[in-house]
PDB file of N, CA and C in Angstrom:
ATOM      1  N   UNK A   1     128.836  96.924 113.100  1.00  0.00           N
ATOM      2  CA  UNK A   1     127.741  96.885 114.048  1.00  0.00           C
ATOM      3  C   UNK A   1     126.539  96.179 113.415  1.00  0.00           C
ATOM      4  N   UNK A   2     126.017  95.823 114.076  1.00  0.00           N
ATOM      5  CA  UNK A   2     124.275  94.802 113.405  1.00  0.00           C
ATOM      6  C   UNK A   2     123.221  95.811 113.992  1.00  0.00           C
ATOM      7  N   UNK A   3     122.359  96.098 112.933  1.00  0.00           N
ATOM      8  CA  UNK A   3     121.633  97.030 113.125  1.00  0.00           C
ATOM      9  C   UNK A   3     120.259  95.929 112.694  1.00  0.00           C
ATOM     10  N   UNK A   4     118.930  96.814 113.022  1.00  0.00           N
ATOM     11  CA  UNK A   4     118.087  96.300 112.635  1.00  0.00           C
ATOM     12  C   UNK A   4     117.200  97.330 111.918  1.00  0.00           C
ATOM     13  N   UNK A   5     116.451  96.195 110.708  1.00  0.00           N
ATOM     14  CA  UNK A   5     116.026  97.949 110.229  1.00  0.00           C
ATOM     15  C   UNK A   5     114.094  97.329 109.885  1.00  0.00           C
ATOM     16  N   UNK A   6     113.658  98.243 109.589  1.00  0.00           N
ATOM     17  CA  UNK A   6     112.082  97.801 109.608  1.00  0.00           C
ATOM     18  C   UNK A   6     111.451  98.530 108.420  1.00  0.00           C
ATOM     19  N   UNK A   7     111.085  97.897 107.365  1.00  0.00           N
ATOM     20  CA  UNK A   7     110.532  98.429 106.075  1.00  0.00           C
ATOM     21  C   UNK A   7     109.346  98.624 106.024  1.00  0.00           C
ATOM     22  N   UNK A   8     108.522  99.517 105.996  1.00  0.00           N
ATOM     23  CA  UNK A   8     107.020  99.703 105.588  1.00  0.00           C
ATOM     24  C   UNK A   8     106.900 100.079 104.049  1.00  0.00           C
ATOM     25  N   UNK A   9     105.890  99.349 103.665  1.00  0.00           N
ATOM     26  CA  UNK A   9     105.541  99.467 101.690  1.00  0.00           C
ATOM     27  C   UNK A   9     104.231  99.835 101.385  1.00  0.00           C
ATOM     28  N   UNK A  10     104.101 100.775 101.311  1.00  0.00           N
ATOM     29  CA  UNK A  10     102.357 101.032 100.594  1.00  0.00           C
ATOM     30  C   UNK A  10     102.262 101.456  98.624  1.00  0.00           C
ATOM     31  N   UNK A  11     101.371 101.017  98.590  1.00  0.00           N
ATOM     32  CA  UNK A  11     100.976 101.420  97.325  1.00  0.00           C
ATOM     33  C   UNK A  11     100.665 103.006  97.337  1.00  0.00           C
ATOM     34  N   UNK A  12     100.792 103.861  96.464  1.00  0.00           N
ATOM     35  CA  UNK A  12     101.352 105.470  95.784  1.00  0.00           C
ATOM     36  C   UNK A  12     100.052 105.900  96.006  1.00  0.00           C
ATOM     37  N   UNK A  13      99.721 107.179  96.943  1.00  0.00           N
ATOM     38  CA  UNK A  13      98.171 107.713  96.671  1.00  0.00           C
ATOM     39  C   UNK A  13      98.177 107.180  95.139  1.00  0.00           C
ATOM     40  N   UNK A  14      96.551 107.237  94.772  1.00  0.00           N
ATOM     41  CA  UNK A  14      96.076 107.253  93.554  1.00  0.00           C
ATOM     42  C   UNK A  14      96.364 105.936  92.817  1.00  0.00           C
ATOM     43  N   UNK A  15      97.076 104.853  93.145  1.00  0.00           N
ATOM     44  CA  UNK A  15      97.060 103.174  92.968  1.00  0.00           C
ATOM     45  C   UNK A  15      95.634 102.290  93.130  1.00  0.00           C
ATOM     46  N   UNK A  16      95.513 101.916  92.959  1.00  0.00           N
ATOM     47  CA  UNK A  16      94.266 101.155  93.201  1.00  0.00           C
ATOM     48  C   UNK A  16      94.119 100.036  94.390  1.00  0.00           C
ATOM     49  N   UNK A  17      93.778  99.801  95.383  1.00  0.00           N
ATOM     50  CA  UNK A  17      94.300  98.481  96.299  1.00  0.00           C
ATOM     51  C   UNK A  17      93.089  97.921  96.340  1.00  0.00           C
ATOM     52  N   UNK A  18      93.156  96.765  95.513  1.00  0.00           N
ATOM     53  CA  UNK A  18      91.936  95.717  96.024  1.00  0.00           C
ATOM     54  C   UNK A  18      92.206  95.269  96.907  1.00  0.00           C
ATOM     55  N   UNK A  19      93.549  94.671  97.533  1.00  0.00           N
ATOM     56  CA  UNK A  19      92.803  93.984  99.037  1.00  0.00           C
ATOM     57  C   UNK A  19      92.438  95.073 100.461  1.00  0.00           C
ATOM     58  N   UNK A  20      92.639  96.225  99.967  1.00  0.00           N
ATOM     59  CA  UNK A  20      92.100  97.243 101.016  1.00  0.00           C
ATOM     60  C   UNK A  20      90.513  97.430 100.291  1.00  0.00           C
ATOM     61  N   UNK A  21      89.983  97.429  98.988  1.00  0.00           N
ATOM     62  CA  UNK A  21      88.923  97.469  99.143  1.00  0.00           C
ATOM     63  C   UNK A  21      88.055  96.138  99.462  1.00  0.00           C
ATOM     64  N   UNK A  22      88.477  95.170  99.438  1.00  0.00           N
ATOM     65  CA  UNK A  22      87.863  94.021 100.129  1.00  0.00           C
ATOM     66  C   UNK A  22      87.368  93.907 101.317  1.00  0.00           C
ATOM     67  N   UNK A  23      88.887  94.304 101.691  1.00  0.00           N
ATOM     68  CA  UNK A  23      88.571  94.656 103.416  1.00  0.00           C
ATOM     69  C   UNK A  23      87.381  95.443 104.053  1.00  0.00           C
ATOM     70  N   UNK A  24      87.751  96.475 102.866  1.00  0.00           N
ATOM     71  CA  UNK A  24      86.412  97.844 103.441  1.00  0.00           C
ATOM     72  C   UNK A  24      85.013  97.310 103.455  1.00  0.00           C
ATOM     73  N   UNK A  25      84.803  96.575 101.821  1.00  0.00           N
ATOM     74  CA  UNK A  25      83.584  96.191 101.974  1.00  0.00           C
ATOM     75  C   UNK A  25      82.920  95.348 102.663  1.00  0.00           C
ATOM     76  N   UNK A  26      84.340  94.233 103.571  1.00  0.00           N
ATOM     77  CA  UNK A  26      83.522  93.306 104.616  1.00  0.00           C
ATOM     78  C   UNK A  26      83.366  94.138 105.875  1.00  0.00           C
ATOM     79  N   UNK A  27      83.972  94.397 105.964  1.00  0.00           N
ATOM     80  CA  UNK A  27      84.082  95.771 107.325  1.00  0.00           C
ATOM     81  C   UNK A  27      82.202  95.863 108.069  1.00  0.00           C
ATOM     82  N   UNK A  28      81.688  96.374 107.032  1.00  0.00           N
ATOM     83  CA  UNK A  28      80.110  96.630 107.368  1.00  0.00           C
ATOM     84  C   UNK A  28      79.062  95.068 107.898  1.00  0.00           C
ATOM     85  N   UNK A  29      79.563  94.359 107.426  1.00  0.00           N
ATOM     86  CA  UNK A  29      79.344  92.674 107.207  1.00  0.00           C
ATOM     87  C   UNK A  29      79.732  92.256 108.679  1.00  0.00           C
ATOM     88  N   UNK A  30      80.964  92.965 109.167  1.00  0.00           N
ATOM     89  CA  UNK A  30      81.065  92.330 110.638  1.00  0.00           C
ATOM     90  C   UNK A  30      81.122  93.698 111.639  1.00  0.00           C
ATOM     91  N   UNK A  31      79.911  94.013 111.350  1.00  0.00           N
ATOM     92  CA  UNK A  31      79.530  95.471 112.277  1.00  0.00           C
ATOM     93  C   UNK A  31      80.421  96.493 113.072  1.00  0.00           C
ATOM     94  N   UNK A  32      80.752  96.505 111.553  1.00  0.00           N
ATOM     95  CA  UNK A  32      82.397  97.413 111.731  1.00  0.00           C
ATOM     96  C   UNK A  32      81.791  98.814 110.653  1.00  0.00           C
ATOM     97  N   UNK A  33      81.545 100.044 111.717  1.00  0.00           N
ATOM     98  CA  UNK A  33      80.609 101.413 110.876  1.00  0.00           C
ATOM     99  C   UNK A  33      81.617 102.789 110.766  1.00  0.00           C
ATOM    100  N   UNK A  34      81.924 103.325 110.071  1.00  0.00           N
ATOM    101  CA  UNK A  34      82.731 104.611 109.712  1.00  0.00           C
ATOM    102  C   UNK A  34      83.996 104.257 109.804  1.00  0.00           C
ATOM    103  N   UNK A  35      84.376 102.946 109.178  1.00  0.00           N
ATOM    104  CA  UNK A  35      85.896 103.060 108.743  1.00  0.00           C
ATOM    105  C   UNK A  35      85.745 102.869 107.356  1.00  0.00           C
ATOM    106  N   UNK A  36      86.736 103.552 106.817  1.00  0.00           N
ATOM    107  CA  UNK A  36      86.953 103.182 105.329  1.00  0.00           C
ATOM    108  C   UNK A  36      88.805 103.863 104.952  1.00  0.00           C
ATOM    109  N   UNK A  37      88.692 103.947 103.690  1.00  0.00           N
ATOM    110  CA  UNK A  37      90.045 104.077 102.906  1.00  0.00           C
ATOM    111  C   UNK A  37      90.477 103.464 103.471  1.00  0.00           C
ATOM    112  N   UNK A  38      90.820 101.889 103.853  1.00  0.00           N
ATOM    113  CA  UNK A  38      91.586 100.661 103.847  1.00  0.00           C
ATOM    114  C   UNK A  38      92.700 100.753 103.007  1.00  0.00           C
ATOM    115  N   UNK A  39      93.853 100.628 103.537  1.00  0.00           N
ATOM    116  CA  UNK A  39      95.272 100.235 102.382  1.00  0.00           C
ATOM    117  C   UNK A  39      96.099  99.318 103.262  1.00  0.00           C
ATOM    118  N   UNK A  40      96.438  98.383 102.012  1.00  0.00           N
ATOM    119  CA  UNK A  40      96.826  97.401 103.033  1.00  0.00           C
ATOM    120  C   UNK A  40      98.765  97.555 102.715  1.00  0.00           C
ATOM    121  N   UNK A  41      98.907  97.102 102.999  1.00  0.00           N
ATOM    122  CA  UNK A  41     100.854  97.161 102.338  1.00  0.00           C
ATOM    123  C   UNK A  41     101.328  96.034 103.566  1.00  0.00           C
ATOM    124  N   UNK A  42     102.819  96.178 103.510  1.00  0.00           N
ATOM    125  CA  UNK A  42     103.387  95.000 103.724  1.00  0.00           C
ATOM    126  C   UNK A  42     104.618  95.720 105.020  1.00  0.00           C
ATOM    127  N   UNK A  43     105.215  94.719 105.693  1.00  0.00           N
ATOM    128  CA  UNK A  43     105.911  95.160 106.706  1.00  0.00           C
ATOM    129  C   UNK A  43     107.389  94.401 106.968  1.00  0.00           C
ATOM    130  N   UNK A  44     108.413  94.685 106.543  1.00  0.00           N
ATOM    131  CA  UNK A  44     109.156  93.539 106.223  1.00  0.00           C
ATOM    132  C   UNK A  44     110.719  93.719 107.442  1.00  0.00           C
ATOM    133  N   UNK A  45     110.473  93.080 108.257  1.00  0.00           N
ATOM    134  CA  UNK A  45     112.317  93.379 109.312  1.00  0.00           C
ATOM    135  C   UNK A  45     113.433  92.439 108.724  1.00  0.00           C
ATOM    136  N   UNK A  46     114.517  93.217 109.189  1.00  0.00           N
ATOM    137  CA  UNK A  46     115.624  92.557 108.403  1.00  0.00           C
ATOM    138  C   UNK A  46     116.852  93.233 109.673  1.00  0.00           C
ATOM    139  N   UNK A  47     118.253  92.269 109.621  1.00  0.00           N
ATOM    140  CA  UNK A  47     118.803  92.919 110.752  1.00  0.00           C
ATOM    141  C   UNK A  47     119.912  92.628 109.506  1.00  0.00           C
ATOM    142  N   UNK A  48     120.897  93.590 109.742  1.00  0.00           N
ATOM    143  CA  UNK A  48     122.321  93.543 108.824  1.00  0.00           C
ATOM    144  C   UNK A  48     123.117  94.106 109.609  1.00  0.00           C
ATOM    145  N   UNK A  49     124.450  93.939 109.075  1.00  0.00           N
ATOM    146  CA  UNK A  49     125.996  94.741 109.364  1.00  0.00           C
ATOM    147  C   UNK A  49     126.263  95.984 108.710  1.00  0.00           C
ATOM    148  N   UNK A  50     126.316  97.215 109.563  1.00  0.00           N
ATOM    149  CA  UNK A  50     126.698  97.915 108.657  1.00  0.00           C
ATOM    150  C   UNK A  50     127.861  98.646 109.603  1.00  0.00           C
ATOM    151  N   UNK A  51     128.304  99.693 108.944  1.00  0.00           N
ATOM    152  CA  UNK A  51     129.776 100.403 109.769  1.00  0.00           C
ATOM    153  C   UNK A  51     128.798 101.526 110.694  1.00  0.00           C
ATOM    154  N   UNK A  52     127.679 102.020 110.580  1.00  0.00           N
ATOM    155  CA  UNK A  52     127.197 102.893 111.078  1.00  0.00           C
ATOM    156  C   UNK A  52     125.717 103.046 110.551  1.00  0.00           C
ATOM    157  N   UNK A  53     124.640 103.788 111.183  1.00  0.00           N
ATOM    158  CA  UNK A  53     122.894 103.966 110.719  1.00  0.00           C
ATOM    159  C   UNK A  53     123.182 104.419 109.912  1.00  0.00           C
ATOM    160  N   UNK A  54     124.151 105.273 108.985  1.00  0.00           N
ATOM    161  CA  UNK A  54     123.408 106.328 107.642  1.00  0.00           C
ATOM    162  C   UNK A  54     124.094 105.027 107.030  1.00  0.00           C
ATOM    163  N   UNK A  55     124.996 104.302 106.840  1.00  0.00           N
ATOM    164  CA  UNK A  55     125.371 102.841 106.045  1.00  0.00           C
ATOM    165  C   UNK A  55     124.184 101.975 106.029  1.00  0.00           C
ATOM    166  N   UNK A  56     123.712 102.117 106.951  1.00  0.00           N
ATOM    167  CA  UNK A  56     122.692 100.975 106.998  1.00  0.00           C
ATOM    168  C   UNK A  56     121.412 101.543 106.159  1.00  0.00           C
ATOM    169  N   UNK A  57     120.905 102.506 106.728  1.00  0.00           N
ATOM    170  CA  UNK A  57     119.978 103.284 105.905  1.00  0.00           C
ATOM    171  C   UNK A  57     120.683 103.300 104.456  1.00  0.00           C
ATOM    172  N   UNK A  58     121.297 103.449 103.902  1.00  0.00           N
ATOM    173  CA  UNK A  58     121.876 103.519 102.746  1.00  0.00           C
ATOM    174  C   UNK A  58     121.537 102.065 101.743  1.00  0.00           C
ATOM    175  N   UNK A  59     122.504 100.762 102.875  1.00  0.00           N
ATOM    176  CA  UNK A  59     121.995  99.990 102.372  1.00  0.00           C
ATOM    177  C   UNK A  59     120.606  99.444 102.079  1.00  0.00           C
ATOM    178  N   UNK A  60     119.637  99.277 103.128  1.00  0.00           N
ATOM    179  CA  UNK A  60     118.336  99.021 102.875  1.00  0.00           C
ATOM    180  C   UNK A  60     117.565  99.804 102.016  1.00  0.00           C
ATOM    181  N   UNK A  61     117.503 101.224 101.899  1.00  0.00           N
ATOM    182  CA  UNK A  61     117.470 101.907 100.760  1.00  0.00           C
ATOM    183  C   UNK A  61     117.090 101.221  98.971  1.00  0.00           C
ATOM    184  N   UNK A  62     118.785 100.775  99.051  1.00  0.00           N
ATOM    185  CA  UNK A  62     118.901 100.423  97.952  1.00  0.00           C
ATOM    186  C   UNK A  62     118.399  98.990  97.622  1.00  0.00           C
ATOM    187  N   UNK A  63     118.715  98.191  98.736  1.00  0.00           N
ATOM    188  CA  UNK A  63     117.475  97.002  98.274  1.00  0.00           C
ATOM    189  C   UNK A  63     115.963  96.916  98.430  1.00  0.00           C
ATOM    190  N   UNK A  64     115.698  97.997  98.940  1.00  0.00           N
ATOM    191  CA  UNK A  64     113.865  98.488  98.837  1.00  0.00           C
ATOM    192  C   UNK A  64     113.990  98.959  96.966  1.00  0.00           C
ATOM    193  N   UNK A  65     115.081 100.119  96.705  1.00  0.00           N
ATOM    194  CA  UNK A  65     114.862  99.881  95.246  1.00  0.00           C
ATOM    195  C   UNK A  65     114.974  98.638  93.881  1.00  0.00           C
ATOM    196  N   UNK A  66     115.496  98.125  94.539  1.00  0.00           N
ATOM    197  CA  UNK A  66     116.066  96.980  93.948  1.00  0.00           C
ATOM    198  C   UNK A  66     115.251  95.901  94.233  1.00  0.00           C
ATOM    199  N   UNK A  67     114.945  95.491  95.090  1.00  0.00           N
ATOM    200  CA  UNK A  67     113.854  93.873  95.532  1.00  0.00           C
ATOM    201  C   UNK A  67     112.380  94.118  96.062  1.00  0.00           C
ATOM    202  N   UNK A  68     113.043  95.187  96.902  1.00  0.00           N
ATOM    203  CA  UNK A  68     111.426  94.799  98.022  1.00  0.00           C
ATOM    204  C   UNK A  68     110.586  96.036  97.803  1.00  0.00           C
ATOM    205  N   UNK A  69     110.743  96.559  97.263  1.00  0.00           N
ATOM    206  CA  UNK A  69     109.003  97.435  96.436  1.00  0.00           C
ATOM    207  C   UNK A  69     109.582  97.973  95.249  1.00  0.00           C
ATOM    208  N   UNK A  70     108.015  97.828  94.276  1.00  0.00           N
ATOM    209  CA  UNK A  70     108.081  97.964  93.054  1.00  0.00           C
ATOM    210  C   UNK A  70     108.039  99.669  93.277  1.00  0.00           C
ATOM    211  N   UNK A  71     109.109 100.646  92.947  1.00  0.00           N
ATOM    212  CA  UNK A  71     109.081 101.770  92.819  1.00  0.00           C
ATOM    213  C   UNK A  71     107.982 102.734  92.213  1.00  0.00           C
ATOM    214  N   UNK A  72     107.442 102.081  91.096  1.00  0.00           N
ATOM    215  CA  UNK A  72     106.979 102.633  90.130  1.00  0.00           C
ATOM    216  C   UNK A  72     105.416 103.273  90.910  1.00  0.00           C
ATOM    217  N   UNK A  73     104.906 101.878  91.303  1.00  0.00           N
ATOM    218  CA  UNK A  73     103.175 102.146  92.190  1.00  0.00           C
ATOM    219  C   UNK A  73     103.885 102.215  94.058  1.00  0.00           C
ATOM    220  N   UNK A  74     104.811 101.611  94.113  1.00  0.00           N
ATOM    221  CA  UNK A  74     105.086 101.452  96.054  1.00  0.00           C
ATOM    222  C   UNK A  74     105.767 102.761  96.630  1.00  0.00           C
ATOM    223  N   UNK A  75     105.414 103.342  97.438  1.00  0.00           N
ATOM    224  CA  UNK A  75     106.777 103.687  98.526  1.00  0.00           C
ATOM    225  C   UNK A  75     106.623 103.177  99.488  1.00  0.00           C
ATOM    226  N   UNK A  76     108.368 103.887  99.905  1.00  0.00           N
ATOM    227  CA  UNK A  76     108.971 103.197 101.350  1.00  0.00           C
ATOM    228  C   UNK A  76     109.591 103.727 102.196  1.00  0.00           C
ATOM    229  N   UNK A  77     109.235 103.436 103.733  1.00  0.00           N
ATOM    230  CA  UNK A  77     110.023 104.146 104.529  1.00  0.00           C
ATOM    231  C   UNK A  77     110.484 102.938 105.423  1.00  0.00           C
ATOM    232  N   UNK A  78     112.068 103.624 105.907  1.00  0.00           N
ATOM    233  CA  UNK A  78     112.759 102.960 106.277  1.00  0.00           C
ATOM    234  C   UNK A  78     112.804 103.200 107.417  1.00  0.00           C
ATOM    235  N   UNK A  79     113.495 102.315 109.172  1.00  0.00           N
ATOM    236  CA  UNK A  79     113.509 102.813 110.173  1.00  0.00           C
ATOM    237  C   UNK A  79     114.578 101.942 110.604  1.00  0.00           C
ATOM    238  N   UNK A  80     115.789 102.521 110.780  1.00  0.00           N
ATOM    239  CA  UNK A  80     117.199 102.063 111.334  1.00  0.00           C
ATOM    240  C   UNK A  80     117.039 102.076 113.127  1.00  0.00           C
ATOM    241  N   UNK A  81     117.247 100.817 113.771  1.00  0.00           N
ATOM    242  CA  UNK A  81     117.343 100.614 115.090  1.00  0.00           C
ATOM    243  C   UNK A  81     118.694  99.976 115.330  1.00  0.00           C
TER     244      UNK A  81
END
């Protein structure tokens, strides 16, 4: 079956994100008032073959550990469609 799956990546509470604090600090600059803690992360779709969703979840899984976020500062959640 071809599934599609949808990766979200943020940096680990307690990481540091400069381009979320960039953001924050222009925020006020374009009369933008009481938002803050900006985090920015990344959003990545991908469609594959698998025999079934927990295969598929399985696979993407393992290439979120493997390629597409650095484990150490990132997590990730996965969403099988």
């Amino acid at each position: 079956m071809r599934f599609t799956a949808e990766v979200k990546v943020m940096l680990k509470d307690g990481i540091s994100d400069p381009q979320g604090q960039t953001i924050e600090r222009a925020l006020p600059a374009l009369g933008y008032t009481g938002v803050g803690e900006v985090r920015v992360g990344k959003r990545i779709e991908l469609k594959l073959d698998a025999e079934d969703a927990d295969d598929a979840r399985a696979k993407v899984e393992d290439l979120c550990d493997r390629l597409l976020a650095n484990t150490v500062i990132e997590s990730f959640e996965v969403e099988i469609s």
